[in-house]
Protein backbone atom coordinates (compact mmCIF):
# COMPACT_ATOMS: atom_id res chain seq x y z
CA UNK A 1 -7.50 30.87 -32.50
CA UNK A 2 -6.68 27.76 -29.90
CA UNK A 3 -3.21 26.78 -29.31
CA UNK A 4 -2.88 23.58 -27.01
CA UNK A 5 -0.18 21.38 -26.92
CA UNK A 6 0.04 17.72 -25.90
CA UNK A 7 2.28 17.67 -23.13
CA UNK A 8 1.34 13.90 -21.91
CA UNK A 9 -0.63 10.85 -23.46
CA UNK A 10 -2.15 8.43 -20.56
CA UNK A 11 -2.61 4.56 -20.89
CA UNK A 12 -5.16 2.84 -18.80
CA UNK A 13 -3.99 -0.27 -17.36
CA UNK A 14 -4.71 -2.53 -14.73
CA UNK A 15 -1.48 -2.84 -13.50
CA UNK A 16 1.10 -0.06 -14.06
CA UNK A 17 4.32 -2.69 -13.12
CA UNK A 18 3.08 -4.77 -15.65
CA UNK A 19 2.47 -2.30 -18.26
CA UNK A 20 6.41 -0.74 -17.14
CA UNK A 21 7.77 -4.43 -17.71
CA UNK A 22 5.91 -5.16 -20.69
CA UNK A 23 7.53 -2.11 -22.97
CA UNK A 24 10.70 -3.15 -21.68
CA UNK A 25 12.83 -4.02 -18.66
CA UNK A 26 15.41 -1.28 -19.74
CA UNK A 27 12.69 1.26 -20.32
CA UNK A 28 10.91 0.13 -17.00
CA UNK A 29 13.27 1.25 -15.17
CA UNK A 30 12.95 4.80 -17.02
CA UNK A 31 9.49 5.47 -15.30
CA UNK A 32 8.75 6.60 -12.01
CA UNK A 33 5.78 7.49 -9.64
CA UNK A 34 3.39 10.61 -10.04
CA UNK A 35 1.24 12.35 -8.44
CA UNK A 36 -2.08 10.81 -7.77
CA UNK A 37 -4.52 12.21 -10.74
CA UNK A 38 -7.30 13.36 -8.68
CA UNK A 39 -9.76 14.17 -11.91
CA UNK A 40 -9.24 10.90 -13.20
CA UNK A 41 -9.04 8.92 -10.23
CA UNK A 42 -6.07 6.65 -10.39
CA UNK A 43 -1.80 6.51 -9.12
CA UNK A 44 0.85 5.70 -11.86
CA UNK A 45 4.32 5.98 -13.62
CA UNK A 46 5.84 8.73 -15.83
CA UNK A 47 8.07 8.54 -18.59
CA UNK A 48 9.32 11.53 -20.68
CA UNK A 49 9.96 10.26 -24.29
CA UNK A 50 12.14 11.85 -26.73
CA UNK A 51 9.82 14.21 -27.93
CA UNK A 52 9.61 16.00 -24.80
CA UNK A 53 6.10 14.64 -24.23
CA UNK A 54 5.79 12.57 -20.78
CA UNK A 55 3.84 9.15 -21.02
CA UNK A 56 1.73 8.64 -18.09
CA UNK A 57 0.87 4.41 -17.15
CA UNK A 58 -2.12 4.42 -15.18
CA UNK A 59 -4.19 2.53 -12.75
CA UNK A 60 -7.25 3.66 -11.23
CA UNK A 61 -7.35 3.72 -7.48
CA UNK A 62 -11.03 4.56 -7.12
CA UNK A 63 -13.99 4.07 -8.92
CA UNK A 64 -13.34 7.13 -10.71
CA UNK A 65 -13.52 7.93 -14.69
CA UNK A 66 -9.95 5.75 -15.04
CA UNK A 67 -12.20 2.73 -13.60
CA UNK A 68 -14.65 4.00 -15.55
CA UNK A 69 -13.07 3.66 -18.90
CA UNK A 70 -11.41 0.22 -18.04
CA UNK A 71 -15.17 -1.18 -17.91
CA UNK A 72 -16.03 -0.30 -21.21
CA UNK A 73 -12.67 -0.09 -23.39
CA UNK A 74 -10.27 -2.31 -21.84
CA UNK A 75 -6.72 -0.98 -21.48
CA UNK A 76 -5.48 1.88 -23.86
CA UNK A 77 -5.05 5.24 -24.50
CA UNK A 78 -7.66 6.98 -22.02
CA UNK A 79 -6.21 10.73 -21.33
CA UNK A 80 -4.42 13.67 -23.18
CA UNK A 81 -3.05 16.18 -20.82
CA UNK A 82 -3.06 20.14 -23.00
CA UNK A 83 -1.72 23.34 -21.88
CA UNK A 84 -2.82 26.34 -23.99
CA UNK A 85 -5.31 28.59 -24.65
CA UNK A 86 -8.33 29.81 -26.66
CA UNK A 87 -10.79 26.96 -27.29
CA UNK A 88 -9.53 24.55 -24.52
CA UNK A 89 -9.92 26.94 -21.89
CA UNK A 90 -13.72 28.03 -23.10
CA UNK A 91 -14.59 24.35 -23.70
CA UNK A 92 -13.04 23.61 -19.04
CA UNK A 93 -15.44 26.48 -18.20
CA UNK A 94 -16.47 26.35 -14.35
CA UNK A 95 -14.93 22.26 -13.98
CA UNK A 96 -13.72 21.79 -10.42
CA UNK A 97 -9.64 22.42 -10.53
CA UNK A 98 -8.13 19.09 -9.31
CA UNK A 99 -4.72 17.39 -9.13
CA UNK A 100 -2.97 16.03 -12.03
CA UNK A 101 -0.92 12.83 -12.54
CA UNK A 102 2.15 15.80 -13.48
CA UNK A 103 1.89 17.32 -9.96
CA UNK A 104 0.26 20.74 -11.57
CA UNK A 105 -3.57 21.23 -11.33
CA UNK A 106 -5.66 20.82 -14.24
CA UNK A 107 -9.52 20.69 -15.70
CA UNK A 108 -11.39 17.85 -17.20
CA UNK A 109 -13.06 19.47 -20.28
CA UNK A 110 -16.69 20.04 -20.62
CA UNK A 111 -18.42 17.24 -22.28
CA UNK A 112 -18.19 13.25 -22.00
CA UNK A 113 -19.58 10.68 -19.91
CA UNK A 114 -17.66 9.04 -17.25
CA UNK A 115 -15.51 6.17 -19.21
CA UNK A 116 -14.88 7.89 -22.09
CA UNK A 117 -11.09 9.02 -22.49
CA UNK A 118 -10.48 12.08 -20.58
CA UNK A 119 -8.83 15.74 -21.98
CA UNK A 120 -7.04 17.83 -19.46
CA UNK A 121 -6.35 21.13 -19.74
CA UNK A 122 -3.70 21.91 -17.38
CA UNK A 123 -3.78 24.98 -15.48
């Protein structure tokens, strides 16, 4: 049976500051820089809410599947970041290993068209 867990939620945005600054100027200051996310294409901020769970502001930085997404949903939720087992890792199969916005490598999951929202399976 597959056992992943959400360990971040990403939000597409256009501009990461702005996104920071408009869930709060106390909160903004909460965030900092990541890694660039090399499957998705993009640079951002981290938070780690109270759950344990790390929300991830993004901006793409290429024209990449962040950009992607943008173009056809406008500014939301566009990646979930798993680490587990079972399903998940049948469903990555063979997907070139790349650089996560959480510094660890990860997978884009088999299926979808550039611009839809992205899963992760992190390695």
């Amino acid at each position: 049976m597959a056992s992943e867990a959400v360990i971040a939620l990403g939000l597409a945005t256009v501009d990461v500051e702005r996104a920071a600054a408009a869930i709060g100027r106390t909160t903004a200051s909460l965030f900092r820089a990541t890694s660039r996310d090399e499957l998705l294409g993009c640079r951002g901020l981290a938070m780690v809410l109270p759950s344990g769970r790390t929300l991830l502001l993004m901006e793409p930085d290429t024209e990449g599947r962040l950009a992607a997404f943008l173009a056809r949903h406008g500014e939301g939720l566009a990646a979930v970041y798993l680490a587990g087992s079972g399903l998940a890792v049948a469903r990555a199969g063979s997907g070139r290993p790349g650089l996560t916005a959480l510094g660890r490598s990860g997978r884009l999951l088999a299926g979808g068209r550039p611009g839809d929202p992205g899963i992760v399976l992190l390695d």
